[in-house]
PDB file of N, CA and C in Angstrom:
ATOM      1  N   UNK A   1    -132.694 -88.816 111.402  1.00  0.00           N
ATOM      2  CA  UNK A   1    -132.753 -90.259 111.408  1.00  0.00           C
ATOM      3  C   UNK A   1    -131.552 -90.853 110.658  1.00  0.00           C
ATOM      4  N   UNK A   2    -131.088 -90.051 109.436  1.00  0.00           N
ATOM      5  CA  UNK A   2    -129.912 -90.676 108.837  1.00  0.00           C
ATOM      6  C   UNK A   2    -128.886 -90.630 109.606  1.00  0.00           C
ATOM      7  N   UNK A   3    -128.385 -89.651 110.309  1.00  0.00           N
ATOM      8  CA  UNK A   3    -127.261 -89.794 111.438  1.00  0.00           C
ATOM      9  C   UNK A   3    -127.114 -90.350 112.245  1.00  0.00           C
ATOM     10  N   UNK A   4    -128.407 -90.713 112.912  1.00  0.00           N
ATOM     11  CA  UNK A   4    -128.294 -91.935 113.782  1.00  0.00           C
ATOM     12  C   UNK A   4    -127.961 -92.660 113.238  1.00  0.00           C
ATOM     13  N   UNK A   5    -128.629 -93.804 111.737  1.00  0.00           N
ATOM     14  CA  UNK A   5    -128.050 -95.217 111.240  1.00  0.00           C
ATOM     15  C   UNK A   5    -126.999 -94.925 111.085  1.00  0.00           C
ATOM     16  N   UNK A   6    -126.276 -93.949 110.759  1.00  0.00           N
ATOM     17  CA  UNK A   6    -125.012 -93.805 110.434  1.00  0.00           C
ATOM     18  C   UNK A   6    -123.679 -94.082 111.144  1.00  0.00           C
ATOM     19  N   UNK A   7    -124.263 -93.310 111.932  1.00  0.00           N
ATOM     20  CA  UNK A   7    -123.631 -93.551 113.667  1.00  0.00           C
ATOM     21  C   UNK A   7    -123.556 -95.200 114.240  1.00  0.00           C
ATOM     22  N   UNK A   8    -124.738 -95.261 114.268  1.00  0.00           N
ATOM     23  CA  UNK A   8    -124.922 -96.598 114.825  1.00  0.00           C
ATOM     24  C   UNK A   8    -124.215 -97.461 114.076  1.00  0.00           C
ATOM     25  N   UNK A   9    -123.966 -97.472 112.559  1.00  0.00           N
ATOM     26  CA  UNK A   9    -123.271 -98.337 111.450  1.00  0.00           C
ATOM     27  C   UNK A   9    -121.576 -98.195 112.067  1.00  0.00           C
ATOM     28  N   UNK A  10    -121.090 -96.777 112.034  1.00  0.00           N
ATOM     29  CA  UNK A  10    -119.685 -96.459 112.412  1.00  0.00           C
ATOM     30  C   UNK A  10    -119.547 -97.257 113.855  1.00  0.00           C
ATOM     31  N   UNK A  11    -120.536 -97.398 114.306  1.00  0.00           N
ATOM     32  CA  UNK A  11    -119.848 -97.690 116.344  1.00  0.00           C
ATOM     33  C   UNK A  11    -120.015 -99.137 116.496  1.00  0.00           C
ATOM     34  N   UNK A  12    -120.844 -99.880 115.760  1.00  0.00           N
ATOM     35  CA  UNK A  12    -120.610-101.318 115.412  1.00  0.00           C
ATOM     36  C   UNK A  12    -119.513-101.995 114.405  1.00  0.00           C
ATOM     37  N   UNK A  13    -119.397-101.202 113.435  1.00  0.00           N
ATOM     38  CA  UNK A  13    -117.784-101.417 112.477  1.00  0.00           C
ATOM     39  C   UNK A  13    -117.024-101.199 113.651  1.00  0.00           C
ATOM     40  N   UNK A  14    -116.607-100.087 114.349  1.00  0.00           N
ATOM     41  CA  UNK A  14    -115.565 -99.995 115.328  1.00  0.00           C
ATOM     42  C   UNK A  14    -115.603-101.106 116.360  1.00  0.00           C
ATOM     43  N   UNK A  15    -116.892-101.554 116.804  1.00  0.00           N
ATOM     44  CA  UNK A  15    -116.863-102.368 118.087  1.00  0.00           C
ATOM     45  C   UNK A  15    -115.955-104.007 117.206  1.00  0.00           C
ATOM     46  N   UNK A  16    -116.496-104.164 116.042  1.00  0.00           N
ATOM     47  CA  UNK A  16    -116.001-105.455 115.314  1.00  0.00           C
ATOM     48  C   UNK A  16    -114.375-105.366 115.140  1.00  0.00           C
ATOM     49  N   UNK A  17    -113.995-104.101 114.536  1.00  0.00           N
ATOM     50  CA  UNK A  17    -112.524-103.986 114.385  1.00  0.00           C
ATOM     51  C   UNK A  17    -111.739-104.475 115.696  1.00  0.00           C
ATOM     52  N   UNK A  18    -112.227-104.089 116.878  1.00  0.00           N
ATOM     53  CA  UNK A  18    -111.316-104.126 118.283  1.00  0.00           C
ATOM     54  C   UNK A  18    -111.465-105.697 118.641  1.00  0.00           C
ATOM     55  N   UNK A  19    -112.803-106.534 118.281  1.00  0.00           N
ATOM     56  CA  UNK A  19    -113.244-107.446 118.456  1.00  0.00           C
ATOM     57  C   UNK A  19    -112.544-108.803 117.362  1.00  0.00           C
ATOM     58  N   UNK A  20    -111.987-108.548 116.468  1.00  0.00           N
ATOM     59  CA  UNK A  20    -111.249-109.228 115.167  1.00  0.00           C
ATOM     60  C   UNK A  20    -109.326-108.804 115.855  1.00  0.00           C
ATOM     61  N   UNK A  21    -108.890-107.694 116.484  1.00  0.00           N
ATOM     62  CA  UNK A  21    -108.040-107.940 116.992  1.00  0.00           C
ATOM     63  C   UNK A  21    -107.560-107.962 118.435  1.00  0.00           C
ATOM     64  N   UNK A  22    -108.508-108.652 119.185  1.00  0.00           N
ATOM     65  CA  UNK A  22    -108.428-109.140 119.902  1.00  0.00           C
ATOM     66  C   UNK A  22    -107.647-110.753 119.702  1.00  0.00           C
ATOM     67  N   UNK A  23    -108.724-110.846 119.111  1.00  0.00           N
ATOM     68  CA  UNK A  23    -108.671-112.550 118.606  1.00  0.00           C
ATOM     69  C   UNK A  23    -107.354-112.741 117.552  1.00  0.00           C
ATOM     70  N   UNK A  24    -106.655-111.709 117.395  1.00  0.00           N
ATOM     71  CA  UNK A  24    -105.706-112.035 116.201  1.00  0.00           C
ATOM     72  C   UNK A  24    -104.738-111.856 117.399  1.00  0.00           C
ATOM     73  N   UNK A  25    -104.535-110.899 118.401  1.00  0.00           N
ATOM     74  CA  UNK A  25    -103.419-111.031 119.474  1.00  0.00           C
ATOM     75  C   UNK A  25    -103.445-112.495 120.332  1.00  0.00           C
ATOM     76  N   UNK A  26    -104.475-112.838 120.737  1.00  0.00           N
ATOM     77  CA  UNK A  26    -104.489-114.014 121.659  1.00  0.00           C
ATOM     78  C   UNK A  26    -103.899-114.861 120.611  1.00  0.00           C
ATOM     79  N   UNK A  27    -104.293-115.198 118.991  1.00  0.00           N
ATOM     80  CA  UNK A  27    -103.559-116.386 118.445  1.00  0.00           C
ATOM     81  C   UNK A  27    -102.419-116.350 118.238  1.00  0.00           C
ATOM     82  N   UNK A  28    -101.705-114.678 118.539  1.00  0.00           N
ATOM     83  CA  UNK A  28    -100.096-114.541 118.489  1.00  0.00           C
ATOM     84  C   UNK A  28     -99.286-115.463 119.896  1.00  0.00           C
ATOM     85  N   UNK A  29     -99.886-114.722 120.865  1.00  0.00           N
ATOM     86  CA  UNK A  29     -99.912-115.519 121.952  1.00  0.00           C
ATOM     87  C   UNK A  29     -99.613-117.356 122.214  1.00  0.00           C
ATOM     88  N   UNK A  30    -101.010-117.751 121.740  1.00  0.00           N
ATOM     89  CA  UNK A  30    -100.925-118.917 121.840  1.00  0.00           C
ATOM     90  C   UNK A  30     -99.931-119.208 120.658  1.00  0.00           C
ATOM     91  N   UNK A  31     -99.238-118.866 119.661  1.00  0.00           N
ATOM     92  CA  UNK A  31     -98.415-119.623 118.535  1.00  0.00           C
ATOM     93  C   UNK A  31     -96.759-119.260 119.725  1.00  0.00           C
ATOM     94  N   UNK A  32     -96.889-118.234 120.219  1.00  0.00           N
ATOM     95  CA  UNK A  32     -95.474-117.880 121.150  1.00  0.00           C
ATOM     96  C   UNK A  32     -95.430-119.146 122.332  1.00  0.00           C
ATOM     97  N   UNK A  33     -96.685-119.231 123.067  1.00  0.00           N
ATOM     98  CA  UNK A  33     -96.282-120.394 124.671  1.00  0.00           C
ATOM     99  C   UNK A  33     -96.016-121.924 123.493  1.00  0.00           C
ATOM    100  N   UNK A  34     -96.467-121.805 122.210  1.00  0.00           N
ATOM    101  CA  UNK A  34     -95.969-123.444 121.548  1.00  0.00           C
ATOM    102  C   UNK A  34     -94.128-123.546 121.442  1.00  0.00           C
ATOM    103  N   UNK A  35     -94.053-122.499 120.803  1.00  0.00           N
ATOM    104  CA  UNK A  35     -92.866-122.446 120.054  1.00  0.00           C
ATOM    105  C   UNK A  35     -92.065-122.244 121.599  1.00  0.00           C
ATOM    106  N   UNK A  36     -92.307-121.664 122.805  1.00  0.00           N
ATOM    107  CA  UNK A  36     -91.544-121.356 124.141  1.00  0.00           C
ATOM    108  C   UNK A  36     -91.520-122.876 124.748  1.00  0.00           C
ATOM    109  N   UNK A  37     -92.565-123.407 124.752  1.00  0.00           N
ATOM    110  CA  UNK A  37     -92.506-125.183 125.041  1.00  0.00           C
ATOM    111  C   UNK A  37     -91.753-125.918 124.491  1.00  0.00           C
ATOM    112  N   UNK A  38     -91.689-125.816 123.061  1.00  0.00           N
ATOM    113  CA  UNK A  38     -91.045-126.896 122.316  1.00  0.00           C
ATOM    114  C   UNK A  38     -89.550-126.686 122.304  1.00  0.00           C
ATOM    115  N   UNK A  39     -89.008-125.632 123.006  1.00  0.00           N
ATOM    116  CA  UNK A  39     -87.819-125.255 123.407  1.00  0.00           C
ATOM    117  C   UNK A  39     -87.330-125.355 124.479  1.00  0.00           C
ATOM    118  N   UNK A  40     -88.494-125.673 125.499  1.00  0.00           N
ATOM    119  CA  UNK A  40     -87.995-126.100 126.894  1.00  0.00           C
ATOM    120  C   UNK A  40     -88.035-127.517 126.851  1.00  0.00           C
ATOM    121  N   UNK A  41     -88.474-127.982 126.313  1.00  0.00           N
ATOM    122  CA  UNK A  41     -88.464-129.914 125.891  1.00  0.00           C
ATOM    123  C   UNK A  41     -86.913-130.457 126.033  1.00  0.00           C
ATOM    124  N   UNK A  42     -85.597-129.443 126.087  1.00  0.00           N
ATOM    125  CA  UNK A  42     -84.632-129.942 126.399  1.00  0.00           C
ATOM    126  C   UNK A  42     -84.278-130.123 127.185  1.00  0.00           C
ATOM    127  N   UNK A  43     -83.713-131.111 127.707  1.00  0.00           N
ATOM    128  CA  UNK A  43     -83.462-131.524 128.936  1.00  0.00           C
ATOM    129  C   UNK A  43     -82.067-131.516 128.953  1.00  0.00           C
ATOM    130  N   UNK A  44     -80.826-130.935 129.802  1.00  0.00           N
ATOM    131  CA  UNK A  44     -79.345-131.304 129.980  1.00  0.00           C
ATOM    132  C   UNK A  44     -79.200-132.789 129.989  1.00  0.00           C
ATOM    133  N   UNK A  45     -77.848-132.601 129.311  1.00  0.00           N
ATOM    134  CA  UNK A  45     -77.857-134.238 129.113  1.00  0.00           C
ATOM    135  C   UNK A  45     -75.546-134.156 129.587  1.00  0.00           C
ATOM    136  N   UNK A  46     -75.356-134.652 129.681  1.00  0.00           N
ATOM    137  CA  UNK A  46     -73.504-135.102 130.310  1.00  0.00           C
ATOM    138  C   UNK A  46     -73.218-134.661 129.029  1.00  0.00           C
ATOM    139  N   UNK A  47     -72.028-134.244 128.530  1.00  0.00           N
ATOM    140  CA  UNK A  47     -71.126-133.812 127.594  1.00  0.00           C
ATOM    141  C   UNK A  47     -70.765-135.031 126.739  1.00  0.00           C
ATOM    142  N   UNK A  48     -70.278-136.171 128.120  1.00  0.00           N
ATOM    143  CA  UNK A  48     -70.211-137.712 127.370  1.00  0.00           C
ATOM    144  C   UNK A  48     -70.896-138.396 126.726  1.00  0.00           C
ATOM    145  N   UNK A  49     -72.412-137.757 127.069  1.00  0.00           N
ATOM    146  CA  UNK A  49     -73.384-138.939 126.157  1.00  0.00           C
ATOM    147  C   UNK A  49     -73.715-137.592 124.956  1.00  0.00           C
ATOM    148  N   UNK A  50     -73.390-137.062 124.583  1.00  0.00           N
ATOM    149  CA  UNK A  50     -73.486-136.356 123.173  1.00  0.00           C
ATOM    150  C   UNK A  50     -72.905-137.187 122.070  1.00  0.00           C
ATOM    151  N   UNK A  51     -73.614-137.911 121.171  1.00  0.00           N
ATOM    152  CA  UNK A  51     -72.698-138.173 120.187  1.00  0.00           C
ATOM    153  C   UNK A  51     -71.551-137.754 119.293  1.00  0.00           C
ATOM    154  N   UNK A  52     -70.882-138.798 118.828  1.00  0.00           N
ATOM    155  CA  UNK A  52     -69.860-138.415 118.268  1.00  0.00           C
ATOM    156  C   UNK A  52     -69.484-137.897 116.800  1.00  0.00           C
ATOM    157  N   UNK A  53     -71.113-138.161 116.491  1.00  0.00           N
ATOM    158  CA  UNK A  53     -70.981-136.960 115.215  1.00  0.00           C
ATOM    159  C   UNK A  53     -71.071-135.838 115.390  1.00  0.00           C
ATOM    160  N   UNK A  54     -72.185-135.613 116.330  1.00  0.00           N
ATOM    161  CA  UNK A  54     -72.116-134.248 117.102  1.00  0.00           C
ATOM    162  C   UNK A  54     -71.009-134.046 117.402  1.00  0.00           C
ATOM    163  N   UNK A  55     -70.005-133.742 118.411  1.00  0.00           N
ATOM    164  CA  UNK A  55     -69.348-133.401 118.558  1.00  0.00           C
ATOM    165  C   UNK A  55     -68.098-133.346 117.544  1.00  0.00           C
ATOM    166  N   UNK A  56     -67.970-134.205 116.231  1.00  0.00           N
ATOM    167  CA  UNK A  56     -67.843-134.248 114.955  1.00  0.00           C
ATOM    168  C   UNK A  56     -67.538-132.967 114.251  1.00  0.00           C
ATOM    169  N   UNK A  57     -68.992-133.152 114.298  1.00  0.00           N
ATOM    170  CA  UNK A  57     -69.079-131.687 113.258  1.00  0.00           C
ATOM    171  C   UNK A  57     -68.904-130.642 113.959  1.00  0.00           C
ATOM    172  N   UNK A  58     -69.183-130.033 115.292  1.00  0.00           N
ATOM    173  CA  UNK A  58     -68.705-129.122 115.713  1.00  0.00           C
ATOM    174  C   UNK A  58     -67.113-128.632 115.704  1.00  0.00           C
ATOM    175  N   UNK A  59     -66.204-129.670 115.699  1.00  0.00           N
ATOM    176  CA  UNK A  59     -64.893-129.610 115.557  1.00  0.00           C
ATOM    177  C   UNK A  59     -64.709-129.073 114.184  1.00  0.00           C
ATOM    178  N   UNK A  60     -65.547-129.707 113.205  1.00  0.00           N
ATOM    179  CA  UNK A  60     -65.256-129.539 111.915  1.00  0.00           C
ATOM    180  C   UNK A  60     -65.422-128.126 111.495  1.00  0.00           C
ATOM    181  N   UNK A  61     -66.683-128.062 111.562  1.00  0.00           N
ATOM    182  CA  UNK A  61     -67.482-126.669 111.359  1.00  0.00           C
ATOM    183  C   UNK A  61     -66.972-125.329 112.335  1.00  0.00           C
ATOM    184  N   UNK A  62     -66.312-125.610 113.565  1.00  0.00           N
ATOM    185  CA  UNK A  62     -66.187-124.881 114.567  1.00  0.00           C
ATOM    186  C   UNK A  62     -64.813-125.060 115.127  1.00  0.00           C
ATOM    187  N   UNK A  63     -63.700-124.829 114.427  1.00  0.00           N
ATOM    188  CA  UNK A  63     -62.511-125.165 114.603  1.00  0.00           C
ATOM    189  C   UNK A  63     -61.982-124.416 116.324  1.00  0.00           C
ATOM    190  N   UNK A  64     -61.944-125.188 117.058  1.00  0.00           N
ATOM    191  CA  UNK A  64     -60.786-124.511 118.319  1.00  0.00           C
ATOM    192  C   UNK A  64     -62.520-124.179 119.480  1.00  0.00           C
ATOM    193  N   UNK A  65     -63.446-124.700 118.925  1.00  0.00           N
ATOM    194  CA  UNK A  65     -65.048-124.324 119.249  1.00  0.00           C
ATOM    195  C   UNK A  65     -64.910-125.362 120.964  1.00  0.00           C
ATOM    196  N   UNK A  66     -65.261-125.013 121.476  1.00  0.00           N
ATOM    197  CA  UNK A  66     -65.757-126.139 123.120  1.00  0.00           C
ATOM    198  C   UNK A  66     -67.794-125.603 123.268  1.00  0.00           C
ATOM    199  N   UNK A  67     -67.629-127.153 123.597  1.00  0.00           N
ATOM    200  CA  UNK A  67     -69.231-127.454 123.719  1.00  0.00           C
ATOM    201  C   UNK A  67     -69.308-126.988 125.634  1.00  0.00           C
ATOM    202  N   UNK A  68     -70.407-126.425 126.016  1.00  0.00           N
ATOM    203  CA  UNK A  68     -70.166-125.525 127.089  1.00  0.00           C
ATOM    204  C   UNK A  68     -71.073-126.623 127.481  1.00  0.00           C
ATOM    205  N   UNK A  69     -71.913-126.961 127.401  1.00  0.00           N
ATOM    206  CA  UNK A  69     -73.681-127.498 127.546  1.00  0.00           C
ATOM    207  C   UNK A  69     -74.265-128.276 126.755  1.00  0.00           C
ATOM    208  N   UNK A  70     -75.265-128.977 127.085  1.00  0.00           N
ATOM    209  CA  UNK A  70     -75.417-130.022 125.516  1.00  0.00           C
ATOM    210  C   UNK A  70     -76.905-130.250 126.067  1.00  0.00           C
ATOM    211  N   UNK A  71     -78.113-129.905 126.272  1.00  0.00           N
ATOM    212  CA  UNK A  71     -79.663-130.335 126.204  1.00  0.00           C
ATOM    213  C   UNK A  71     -79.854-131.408 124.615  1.00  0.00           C
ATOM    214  N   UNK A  72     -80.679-132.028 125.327  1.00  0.00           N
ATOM    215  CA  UNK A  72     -81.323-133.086 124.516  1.00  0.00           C
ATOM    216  C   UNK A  72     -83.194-133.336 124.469  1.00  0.00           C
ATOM    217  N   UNK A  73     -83.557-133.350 123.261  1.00  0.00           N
ATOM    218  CA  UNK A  73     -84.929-133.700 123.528  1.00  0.00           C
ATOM    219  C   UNK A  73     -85.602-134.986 123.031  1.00  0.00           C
ATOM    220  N   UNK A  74     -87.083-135.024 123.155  1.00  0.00           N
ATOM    221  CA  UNK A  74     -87.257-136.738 122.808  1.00  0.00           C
ATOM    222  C   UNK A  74     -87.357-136.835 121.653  1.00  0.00           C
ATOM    223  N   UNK A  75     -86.631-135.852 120.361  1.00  0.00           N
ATOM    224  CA  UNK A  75     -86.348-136.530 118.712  1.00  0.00           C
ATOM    225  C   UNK A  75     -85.288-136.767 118.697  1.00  0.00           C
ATOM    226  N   UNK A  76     -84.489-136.865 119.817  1.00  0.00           N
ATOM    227  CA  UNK A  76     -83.381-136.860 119.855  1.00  0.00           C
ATOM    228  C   UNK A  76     -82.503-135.814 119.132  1.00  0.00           C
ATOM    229  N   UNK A  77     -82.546-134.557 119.210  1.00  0.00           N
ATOM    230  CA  UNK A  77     -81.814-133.112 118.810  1.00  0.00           C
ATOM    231  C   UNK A  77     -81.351-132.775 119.733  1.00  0.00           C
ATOM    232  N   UNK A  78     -80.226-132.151 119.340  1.00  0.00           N
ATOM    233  CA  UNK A  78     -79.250-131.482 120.906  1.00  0.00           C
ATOM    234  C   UNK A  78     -79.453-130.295 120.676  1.00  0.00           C
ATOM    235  N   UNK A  79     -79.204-129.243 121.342  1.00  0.00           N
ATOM    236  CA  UNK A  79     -79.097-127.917 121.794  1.00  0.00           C
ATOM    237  C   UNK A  79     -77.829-127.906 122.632  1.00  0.00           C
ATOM    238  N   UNK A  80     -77.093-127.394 121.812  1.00  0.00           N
ATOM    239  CA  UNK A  80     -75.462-126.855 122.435  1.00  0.00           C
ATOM    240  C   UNK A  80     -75.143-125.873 122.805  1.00  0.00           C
ATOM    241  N   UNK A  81     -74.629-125.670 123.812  1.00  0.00           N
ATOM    242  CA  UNK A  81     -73.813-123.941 124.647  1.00  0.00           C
ATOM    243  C   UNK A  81     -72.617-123.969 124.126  1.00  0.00           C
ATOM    244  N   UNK A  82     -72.112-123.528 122.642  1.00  0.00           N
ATOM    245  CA  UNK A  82     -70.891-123.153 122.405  1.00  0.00           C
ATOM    246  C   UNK A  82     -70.180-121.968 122.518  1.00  0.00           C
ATOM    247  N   UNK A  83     -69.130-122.146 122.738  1.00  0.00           N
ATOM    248  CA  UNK A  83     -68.221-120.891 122.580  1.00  0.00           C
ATOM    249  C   UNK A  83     -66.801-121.161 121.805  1.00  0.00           C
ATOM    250  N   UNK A  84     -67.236-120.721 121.783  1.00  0.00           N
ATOM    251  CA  UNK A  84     -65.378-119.734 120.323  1.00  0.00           C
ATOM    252  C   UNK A  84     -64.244-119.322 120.959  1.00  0.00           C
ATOM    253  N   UNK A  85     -63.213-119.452 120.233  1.00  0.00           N
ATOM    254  CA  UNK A  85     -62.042-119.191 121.085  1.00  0.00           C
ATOM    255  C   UNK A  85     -61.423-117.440 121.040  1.00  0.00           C
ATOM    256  N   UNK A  86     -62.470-116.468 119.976  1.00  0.00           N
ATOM    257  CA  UNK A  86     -62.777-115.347 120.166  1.00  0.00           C
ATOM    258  C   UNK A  86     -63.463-115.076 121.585  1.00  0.00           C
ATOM    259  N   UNK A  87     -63.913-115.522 122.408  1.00  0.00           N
ATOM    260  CA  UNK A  87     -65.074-115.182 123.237  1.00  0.00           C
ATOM    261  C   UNK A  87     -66.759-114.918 123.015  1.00  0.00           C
ATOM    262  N   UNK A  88     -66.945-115.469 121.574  1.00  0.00           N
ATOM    263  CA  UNK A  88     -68.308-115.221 121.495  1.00  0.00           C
ATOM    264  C   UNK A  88     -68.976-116.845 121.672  1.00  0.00           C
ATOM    265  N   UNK A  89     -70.549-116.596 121.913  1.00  0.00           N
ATOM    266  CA  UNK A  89     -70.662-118.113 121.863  1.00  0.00           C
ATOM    267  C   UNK A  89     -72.358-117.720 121.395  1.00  0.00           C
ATOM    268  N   UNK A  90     -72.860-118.847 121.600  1.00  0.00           N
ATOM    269  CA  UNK A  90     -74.286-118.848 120.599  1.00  0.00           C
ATOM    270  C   UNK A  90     -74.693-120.390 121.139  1.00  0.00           C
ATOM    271  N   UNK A  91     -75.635-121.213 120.159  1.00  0.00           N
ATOM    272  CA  UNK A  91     -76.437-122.010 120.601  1.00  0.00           C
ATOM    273  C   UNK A  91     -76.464-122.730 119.169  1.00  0.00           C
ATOM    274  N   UNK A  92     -76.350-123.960 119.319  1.00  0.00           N
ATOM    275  CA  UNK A  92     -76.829-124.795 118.092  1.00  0.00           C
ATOM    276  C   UNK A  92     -77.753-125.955 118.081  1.00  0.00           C
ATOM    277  N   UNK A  93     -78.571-125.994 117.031  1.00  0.00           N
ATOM    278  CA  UNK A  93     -79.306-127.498 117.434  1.00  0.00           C
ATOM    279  C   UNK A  93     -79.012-128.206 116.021  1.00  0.00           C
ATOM    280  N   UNK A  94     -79.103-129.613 116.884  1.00  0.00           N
ATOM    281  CA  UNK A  94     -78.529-130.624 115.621  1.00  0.00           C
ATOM    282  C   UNK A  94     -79.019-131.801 115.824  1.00  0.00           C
ATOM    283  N   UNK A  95     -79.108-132.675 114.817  1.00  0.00           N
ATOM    284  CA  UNK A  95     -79.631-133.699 115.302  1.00  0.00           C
ATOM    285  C   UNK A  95     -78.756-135.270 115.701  1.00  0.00           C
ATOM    286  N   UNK A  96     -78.810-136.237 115.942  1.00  0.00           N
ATOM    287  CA  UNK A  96     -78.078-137.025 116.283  1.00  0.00           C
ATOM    288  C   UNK A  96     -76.591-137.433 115.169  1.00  0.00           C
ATOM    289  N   UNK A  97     -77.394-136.981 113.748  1.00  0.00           N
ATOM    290  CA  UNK A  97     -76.313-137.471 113.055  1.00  0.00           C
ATOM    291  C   UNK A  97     -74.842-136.176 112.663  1.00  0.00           C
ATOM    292  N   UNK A  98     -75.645-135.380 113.324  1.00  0.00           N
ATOM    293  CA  UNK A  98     -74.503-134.209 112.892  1.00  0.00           C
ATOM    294  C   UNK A  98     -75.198-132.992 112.344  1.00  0.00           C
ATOM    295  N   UNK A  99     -76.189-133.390 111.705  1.00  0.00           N
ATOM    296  CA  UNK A  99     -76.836-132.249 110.864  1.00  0.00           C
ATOM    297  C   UNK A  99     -77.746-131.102 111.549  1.00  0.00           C
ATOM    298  N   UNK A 100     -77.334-130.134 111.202  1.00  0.00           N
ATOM    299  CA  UNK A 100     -77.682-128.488 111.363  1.00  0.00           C
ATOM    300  C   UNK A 100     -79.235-128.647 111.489  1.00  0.00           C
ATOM    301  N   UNK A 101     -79.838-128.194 112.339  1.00  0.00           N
ATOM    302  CA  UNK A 101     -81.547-128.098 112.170  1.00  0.00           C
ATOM    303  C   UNK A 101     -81.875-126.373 112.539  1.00  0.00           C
ATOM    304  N   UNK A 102     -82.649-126.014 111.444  1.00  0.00           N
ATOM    305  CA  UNK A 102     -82.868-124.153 111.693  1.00  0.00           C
ATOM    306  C   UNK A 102     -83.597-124.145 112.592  1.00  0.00           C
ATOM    307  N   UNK A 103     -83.611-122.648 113.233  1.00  0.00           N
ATOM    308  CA  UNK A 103     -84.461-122.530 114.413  1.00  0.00           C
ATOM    309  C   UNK A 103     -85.360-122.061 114.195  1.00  0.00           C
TER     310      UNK A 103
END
């Protein structure tokens, strides 16, 4: 009789463990499609309507740098396609006045 409760104790702890990460993967999940949304919120926007601090500070900060691409979203933050006059390029977001925003 003790091996059975015993048993039965071990195979319900196990059924809970698989059951606690379940639920911890799906909330990885759902925190990934937020953060994948709030990154597609940019919309391309003309090179011309980028402001001119933006493009400002990129000169400053990014000497000999060309803006490839320029997305915009509704806080008004850009997302830039830069490249370097090495050949490397990368992505920046900033906000209207010039300033650096982390990703």
């Amino acid at each position: 009789m003790k091996k059975l409760f015993i048993t039965s104790v071990f195979a319900l702890g196990s059924l809970t463990a698989f059951a606690q990460e379940e639920q911890a993967t799906e909330a990885v999940e759902t925190a990934t499609e937020a953060v994948a949304q709030e990154q597609d919120a940019f919309a391309e926007v003309a090179l011309e309507e980028v402001p001119e601090a933006v493009t400002t500070m990129v000169e400053t900060n990014y000497p000999g740098a060309t803006i490839n691409k320029a997305h915009k979203n509704e806080a008004n933050q850009y997302k830039l396609e830069v490249s370097l006059e090495d050949g490397t390029s990368g992505a920046l977001i900033v906000d209207e006045e010039g300033n650096a925003i982390e990703q």
